[in-house]
C-alpha atoms as a PDB file:
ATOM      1  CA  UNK A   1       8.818  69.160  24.704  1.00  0.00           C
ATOM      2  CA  UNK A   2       6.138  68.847  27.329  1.00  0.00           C
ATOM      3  CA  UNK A   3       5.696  65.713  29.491  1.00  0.00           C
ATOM      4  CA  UNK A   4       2.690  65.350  31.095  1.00  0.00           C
ATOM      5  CA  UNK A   5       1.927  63.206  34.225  1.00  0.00           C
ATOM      6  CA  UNK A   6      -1.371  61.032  35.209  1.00  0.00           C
ATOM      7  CA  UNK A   7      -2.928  61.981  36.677  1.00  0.00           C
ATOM      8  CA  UNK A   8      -2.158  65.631  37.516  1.00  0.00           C
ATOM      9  CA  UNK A   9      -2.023  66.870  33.640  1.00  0.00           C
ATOM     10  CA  UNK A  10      -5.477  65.899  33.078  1.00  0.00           C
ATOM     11  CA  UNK A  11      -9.233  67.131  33.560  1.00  0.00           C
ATOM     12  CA  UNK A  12     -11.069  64.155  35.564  1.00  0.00           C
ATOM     13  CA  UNK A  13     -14.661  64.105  35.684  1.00  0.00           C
ATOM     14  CA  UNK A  14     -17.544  61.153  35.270  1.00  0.00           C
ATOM     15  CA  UNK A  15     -17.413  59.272  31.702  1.00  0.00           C
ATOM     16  CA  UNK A  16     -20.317  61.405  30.122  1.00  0.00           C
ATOM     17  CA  UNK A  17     -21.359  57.721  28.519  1.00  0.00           C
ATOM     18  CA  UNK A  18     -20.599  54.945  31.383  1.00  0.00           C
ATOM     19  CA  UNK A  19     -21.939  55.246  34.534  1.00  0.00           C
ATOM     20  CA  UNK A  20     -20.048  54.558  37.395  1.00  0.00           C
ATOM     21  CA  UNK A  21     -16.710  55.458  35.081  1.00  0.00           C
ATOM     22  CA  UNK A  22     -14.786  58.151  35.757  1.00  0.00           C
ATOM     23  CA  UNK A  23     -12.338  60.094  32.419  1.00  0.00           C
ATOM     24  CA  UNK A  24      -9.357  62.091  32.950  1.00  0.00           C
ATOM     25  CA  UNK A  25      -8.742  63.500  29.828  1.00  0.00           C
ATOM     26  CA  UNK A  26      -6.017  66.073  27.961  1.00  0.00           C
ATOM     27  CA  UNK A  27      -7.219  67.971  24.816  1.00  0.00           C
ATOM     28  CA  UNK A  28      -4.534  68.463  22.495  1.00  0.00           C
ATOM     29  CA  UNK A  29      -4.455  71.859  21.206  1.00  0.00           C
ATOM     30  CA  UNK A  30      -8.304  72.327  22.542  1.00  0.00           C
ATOM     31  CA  UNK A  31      -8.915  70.001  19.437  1.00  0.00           C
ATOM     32  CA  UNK A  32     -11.545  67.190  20.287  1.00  0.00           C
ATOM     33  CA  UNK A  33     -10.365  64.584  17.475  1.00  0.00           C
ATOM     34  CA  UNK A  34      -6.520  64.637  19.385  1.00  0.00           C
ATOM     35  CA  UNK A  35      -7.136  63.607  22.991  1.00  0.00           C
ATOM     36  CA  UNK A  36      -5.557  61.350  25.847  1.00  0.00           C
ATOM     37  CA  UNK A  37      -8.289  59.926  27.644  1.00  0.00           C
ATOM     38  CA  UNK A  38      -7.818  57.793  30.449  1.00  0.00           C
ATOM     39  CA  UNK A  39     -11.067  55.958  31.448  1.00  0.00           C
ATOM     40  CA  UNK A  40     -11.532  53.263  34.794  1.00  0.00           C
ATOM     41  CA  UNK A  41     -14.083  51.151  36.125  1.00  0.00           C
ATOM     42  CA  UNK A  42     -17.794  51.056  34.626  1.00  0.00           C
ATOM     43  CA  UNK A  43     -19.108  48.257  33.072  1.00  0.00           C
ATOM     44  CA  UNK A  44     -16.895  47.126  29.621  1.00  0.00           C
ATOM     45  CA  UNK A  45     -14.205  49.404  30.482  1.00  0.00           C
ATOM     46  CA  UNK A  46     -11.049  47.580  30.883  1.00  0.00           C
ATOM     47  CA  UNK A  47      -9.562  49.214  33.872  1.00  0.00           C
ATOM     48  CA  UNK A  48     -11.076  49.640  37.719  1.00  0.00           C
ATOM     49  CA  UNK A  49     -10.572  53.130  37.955  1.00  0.00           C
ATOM     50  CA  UNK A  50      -8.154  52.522  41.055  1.00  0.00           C
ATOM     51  CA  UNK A  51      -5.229  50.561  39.969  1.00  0.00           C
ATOM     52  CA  UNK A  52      -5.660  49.892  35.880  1.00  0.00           C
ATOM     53  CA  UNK A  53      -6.934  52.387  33.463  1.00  0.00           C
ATOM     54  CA  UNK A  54      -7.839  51.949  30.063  1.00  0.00           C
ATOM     55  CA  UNK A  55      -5.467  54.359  27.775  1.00  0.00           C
ATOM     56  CA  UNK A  56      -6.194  55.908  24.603  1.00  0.00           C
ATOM     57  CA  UNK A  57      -3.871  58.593  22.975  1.00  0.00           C
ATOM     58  CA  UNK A  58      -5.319  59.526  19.547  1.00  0.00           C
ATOM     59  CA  UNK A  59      -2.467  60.393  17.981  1.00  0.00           C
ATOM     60  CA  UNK A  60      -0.273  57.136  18.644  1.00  0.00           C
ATOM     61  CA  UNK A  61      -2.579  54.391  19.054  1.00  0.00           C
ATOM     62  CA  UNK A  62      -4.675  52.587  16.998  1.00  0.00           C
ATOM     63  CA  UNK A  63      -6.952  51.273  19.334  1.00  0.00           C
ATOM     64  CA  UNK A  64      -7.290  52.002  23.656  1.00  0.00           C
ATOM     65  CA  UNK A  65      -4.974  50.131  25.442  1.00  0.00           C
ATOM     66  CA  UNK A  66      -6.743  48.329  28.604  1.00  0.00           C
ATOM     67  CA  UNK A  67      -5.420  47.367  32.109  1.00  0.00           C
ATOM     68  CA  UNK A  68      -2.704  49.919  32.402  1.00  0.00           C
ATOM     69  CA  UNK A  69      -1.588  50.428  35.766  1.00  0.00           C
ATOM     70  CA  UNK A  70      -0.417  54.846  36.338  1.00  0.00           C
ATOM     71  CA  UNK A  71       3.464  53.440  36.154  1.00  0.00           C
ATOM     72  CA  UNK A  72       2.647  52.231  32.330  1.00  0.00           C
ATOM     73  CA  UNK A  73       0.739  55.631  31.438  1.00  0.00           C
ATOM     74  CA  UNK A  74       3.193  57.709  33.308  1.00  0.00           C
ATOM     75  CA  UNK A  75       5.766  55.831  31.006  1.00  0.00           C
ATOM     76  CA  UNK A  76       4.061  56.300  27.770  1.00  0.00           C
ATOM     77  CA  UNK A  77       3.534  59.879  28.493  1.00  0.00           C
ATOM     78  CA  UNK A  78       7.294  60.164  28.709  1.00  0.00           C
ATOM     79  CA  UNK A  79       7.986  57.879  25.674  1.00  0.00           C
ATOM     80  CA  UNK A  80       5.605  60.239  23.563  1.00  0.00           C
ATOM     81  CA  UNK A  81       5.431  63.849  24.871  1.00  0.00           C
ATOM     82  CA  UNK A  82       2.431  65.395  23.572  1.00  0.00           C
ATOM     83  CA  UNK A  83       5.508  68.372  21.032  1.00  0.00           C
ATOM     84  CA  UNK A  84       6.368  65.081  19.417  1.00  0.00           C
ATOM     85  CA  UNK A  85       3.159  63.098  18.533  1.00  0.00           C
ATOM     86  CA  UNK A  86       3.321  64.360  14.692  1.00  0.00           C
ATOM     87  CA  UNK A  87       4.741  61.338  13.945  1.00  0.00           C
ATOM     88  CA  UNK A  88       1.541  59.431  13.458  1.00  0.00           C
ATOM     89  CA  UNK A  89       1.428  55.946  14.370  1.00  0.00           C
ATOM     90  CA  UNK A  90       5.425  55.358  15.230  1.00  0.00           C
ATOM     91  CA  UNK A  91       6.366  52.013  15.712  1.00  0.00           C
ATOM     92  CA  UNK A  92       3.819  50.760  18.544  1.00  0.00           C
ATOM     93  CA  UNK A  93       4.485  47.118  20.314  1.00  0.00           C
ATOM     94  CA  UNK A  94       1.740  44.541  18.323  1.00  0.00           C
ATOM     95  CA  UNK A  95       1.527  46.527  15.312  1.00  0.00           C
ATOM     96  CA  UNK A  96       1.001  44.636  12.099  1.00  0.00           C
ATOM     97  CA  UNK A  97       3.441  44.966   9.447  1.00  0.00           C
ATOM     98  CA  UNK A  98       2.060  45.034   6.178  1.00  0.00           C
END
């Protein structure tokens, strides 16, 4: 099990889409469709790229997750180390039953 850490885990460079944005991003297995991709400030992004971020790990969330301060990515990192995201989906706070 590997636990990674925001932001010194992840690649950070300029959003290649927003300007002004900046992206620190993790590649699972060098595979482009299974990502964690932390994105701040820019215009529509919900984060400031200083204190919130907006959060989006492929393999456990439907949708990005905005205004998440490093404590609350630091502490989904550890609640879903990147061994254990197989399990697709797992019971996420807000999720609809159907």
């Amino acid at each position: 099990m590997t636990v990674l850490r925001f932001p010194d885990d992840f690649k950070k460079s300029a959003h290649h889409c927003i300007p002004g944005a900046v992206q620190y991003l993790y590649e699972l297995n060098d595979d482009k469709d299974n990502m964690i991709s932390i994105v701040g400030g820019g215009f529509g992004i919900h984060g400031d790229g200083v204190r919130t971020f907006e959060m989006w790990d492929t393999k456990n969330m439907y949708d990005p997750t905005g205004y998440m301060t490093s404590e609350e990515i630091n502490q989904w990192l550890l609640d879903y180390p990147i061994e254990d995201n197989e399990e697709f989906f797992a019971s996420q706070p807000g999720d609809l039953d159907y």
